[in-house]
C-alpha atoms as a PDB file:
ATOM      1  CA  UNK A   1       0.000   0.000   0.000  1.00  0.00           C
ATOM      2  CA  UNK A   2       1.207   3.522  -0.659  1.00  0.00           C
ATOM      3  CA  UNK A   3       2.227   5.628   1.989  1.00  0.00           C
ATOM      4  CA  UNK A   4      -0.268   8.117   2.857  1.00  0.00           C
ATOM      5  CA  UNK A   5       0.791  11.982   3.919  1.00  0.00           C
ATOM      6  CA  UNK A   6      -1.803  13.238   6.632  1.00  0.00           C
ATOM      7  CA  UNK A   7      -3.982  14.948   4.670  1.00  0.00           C
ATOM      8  CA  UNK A   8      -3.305  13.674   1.461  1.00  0.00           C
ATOM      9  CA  UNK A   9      -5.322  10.270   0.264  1.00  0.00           C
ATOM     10  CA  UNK A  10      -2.720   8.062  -1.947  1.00  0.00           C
ATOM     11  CA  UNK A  11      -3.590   7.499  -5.392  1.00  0.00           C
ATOM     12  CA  UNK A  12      -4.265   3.760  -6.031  1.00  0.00           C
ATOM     13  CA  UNK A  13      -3.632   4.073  -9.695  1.00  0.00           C
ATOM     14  CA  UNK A  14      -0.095   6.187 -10.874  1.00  0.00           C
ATOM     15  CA  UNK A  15       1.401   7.064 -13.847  1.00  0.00           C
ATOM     16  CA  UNK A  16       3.410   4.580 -13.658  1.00  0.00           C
ATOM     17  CA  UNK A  17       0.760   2.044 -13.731  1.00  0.00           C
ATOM     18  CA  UNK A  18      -0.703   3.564 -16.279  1.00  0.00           C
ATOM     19  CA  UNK A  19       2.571   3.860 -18.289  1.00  0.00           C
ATOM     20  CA  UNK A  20       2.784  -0.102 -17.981  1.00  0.00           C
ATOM     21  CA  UNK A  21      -0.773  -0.486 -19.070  1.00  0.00           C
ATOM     22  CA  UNK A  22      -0.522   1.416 -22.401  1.00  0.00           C
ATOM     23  CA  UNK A  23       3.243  -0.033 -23.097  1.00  0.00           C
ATOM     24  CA  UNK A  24       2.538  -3.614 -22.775  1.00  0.00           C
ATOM     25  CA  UNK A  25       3.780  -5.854 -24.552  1.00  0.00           C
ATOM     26  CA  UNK A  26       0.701  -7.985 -24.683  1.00  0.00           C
ATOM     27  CA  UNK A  27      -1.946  -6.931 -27.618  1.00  0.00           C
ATOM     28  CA  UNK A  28      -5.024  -7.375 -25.292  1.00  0.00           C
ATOM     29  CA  UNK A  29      -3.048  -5.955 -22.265  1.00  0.00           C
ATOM     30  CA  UNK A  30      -5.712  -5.019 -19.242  1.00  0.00           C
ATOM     31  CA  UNK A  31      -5.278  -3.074 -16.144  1.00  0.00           C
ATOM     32  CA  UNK A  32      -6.394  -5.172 -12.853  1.00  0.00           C
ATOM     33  CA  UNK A  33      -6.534  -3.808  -9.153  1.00  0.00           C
ATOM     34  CA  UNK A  34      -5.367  -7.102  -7.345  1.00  0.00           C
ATOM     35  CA  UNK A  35      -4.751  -6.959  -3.628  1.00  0.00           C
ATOM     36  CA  UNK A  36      -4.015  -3.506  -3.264  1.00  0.00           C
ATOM     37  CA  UNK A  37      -2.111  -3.454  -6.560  1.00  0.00           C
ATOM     38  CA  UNK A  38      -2.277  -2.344  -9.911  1.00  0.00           C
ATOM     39  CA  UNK A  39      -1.525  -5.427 -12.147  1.00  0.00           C
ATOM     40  CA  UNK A  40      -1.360  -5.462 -16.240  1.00  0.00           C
ATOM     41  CA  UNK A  41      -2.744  -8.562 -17.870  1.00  0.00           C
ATOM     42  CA  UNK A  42      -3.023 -10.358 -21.267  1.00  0.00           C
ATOM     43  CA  UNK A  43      -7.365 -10.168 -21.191  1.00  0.00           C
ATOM     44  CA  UNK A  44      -7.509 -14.223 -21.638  1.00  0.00           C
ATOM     45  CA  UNK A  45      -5.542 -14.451 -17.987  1.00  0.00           C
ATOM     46  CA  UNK A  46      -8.178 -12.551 -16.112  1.00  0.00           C
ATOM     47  CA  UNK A  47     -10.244 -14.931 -14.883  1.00  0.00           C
ATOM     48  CA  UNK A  48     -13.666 -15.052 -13.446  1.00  0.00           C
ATOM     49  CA  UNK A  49     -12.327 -14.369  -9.856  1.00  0.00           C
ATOM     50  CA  UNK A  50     -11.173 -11.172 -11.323  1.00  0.00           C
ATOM     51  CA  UNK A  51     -13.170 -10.266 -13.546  1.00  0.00           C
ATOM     52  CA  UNK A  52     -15.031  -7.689 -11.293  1.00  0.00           C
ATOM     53  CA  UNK A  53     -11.597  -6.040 -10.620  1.00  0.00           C
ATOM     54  CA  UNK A  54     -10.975  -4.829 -14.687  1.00  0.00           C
ATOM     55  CA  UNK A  55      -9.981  -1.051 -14.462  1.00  0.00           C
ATOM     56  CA  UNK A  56      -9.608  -0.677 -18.157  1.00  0.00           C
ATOM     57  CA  UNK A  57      -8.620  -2.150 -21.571  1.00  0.00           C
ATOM     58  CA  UNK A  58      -5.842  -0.897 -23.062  1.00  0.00           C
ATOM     59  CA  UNK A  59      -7.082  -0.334 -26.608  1.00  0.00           C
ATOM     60  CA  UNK A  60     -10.393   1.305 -24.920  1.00  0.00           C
ATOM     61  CA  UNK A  61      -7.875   4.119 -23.428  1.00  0.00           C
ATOM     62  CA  UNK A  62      -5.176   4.567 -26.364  1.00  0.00           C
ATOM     63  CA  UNK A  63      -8.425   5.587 -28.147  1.00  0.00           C
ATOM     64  CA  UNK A  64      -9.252   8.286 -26.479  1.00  0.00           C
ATOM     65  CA  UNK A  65      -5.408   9.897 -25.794  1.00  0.00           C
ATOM     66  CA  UNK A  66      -3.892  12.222 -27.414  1.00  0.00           C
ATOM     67  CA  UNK A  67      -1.039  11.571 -29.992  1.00  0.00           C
ATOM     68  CA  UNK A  68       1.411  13.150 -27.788  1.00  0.00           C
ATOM     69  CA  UNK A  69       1.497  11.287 -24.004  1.00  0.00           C
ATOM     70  CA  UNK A  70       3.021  13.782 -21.603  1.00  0.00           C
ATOM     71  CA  UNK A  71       3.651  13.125 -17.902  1.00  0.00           C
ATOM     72  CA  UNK A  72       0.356  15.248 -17.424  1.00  0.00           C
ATOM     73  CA  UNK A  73      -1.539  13.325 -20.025  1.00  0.00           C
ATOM     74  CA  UNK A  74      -0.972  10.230 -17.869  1.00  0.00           C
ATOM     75  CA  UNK A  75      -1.566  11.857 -14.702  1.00  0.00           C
ATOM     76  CA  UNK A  76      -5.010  13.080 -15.551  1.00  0.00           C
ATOM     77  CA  UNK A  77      -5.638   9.612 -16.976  1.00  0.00           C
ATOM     78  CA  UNK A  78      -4.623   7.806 -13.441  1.00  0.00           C
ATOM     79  CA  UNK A  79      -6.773  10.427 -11.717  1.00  0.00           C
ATOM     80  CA  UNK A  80      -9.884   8.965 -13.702  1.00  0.00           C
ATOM     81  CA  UNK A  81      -8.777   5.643 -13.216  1.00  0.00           C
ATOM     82  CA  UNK A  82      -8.240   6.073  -9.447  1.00  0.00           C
ATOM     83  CA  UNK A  83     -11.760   6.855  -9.377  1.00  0.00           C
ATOM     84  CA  UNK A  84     -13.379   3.728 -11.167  1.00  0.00           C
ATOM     85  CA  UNK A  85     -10.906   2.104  -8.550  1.00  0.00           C
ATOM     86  CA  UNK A  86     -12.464   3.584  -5.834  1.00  0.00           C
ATOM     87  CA  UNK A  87     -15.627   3.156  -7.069  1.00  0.00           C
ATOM     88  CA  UNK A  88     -15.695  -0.627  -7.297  1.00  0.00           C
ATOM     89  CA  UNK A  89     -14.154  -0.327  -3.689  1.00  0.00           C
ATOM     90  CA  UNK A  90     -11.019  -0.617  -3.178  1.00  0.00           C
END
């Protein structure tokens, strides 16, 4: 778990994790929050367990980016995705 600065609530999804979701190697490459953790995987090793736990699809959010990804590009993108985290509960 991230640390968390009084005041401040840690973001569950980073740039980072984003960065790993959009430069995967894997064509169907989707972003899982497992256990506290942003995980990228091929689509077909998600399984039903999981399932409930998809953040996004990689080709679902390349289509809606810019050409240009800038470190603020992929900020604003793990903001929203921090949210549908939260959202499901995490």
């Amino acid at each position: 778990m991230k640390h968390v600065q009084r005041g401040v609530v840690a973001q569950l999804i980073d740039r980072e994790c984003v960065r790993r979701l959009l430069t995967s190697e894997q064509p169907d490459a989707t972003l899982v929050f497992v256990r506290g953790d942003c995980v990228v995987l091929p689509a077909a090793d998600v399984d039903d367990a999981h399932k409930g736990l998809v953040i996004a699809r990689r080709d679902e959010v390349a289509a809606k980016l810019p050409d240009r990804l800038t470190d603020k590009v992929l900020d604003d993108l793990a903001h929203r995705l921090d949210n549908i985290v939260r959202d499901l509960g995490a």
